[in-house]
Protein backbone atom coordinates (compact mmCIF):
# COMPACT_ATOMS: atom_id res chain seq x y z
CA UNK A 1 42.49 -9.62 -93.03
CA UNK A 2 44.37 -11.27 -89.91
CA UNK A 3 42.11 -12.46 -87.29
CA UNK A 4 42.86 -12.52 -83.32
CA UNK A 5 42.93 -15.42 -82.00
CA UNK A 6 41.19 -15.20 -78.60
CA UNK A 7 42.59 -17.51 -75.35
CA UNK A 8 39.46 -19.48 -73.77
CA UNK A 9 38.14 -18.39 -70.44
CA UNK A 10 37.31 -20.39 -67.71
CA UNK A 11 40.71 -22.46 -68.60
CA UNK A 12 41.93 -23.05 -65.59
CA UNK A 13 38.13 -24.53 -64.20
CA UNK A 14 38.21 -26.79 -67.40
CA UNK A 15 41.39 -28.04 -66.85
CA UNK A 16 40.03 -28.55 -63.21
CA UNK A 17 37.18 -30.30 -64.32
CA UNK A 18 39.15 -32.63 -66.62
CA UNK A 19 41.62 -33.38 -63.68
CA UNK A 20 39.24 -34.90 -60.93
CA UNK A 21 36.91 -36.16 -63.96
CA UNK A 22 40.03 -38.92 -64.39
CA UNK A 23 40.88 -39.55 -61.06
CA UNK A 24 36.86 -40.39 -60.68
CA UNK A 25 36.81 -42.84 -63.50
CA UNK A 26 40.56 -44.01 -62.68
CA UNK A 27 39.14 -44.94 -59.14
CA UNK A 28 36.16 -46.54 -60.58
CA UNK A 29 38.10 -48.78 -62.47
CA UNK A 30 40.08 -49.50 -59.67
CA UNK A 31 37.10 -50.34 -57.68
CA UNK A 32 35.49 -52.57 -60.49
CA UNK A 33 39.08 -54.54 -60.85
CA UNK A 34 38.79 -55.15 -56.90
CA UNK A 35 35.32 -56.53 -57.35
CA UNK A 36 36.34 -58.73 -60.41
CA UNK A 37 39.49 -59.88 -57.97
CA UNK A 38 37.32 -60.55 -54.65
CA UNK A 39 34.91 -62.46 -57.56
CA UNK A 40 37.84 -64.50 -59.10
CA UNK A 41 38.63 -65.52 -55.71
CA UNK A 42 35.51 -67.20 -55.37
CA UNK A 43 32.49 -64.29 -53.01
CA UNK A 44 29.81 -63.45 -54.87
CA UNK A 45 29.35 -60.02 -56.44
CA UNK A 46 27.00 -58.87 -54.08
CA UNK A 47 29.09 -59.38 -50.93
CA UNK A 48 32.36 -57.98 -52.92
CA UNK A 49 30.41 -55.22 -53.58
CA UNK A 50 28.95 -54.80 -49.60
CA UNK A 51 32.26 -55.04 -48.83
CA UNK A 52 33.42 -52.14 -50.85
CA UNK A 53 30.96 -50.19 -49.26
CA UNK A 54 31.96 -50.72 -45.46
CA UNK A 55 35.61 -50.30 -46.36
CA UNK A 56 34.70 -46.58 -47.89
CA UNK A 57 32.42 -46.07 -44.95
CA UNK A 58 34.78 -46.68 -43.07
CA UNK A 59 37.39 -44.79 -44.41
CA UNK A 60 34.91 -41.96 -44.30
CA UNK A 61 34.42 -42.12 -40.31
CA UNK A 62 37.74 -42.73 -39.86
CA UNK A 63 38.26 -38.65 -41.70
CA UNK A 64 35.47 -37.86 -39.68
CA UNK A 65 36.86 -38.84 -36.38
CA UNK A 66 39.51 -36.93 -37.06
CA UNK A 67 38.28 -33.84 -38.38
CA UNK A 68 36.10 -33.90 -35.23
CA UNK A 69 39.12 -34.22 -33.36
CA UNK A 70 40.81 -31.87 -35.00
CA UNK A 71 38.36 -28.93 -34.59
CA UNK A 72 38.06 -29.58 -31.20
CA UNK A 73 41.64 -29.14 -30.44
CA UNK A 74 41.05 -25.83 -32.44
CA UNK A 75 38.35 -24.83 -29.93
CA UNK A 76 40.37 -25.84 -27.41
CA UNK A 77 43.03 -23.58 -28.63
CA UNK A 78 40.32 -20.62 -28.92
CA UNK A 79 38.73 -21.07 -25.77
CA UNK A 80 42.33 -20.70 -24.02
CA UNK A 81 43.65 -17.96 -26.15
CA UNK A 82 40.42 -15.78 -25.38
CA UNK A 83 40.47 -17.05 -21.66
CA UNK A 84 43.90 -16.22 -21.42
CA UNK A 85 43.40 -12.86 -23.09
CA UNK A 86 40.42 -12.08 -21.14
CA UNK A 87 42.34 -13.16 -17.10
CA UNK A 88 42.18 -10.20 -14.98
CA UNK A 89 44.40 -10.16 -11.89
CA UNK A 90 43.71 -8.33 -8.26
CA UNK A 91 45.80 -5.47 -10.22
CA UNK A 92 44.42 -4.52 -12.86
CA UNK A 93 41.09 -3.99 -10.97
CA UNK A 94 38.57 -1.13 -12.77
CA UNK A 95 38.99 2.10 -12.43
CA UNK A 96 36.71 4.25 -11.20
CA UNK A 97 36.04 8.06 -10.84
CA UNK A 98 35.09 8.72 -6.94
CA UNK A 99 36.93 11.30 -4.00
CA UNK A 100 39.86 9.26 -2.73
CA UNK A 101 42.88 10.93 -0.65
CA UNK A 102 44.06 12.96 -3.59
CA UNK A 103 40.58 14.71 -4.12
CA UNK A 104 38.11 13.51 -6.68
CA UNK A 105 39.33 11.86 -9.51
CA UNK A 106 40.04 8.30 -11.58
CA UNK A 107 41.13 5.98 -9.02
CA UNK A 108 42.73 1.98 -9.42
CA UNK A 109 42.24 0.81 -5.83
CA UNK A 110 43.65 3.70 -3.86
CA UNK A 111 46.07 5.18 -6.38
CA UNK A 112 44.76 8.00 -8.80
CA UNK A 113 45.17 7.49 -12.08
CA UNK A 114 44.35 10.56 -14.16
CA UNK A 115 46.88 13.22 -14.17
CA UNK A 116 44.38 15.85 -12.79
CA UNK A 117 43.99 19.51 -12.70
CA UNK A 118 46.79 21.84 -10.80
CA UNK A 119 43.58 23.42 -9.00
CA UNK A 120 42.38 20.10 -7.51
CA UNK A 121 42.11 19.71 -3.90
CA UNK A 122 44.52 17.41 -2.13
């Protein structure tokens, strides 16, 4: 009896997983050989090790600067699309259903604006 062979779900997650799983422990290694290196050049652990720390906190508000940055130039670019969008000029006042000179009707300042009925008063 031949039996199927079934592919593995979830592959592509795994695979994932496994991918940012090395670049982790490759940048841990990376960070222990820059401690053993600020070490061999003669600062103690501790301070190699403080130091570490400010340069990632740094790098960290210097992504948050500009992600702040960033999405304010997006709200900047929201605020003056909808500002834009929203503009109304003398023109394109409301209309408005009152009597005007062509009998009662839909008027936009003094024009009417609804075709009307061939009975209406003039």
């Amino acid at each position: 009896m031949m039996q199927t062979v079934r592919k593995p779900t979830g592959q592509f997650a795994r695979r994932l997983g496994r991918a940012v799983s090395r670049s982790a422990r490759w940048l841990q290694r990376r960070e222990h050989q820059a401690i053993s290196w600020l070490v061999a050049k003669g600062l103690p652990a501790t301070v190699a090790a403080a130091l570490l720390w400010i340069v990632k906190l740094a790098v960290a508000a210097g992504l948050l600067y500009t992600a702040f940055w960033l999405a304010m130039l997006l709200m900047f670019a929201v605020i003056a699309s909808w500002a834009i969008n929203n503009t109304s000029s003398d023109d394109d006042e409301l209309a408005e259903w009152r009597v005007g000179l062509s009998g009662y009707g839909l008027y936009r300042g003094d024009t009417r604006v609804d075709p009307g009925q061939p009975d209406d008063e003039n």
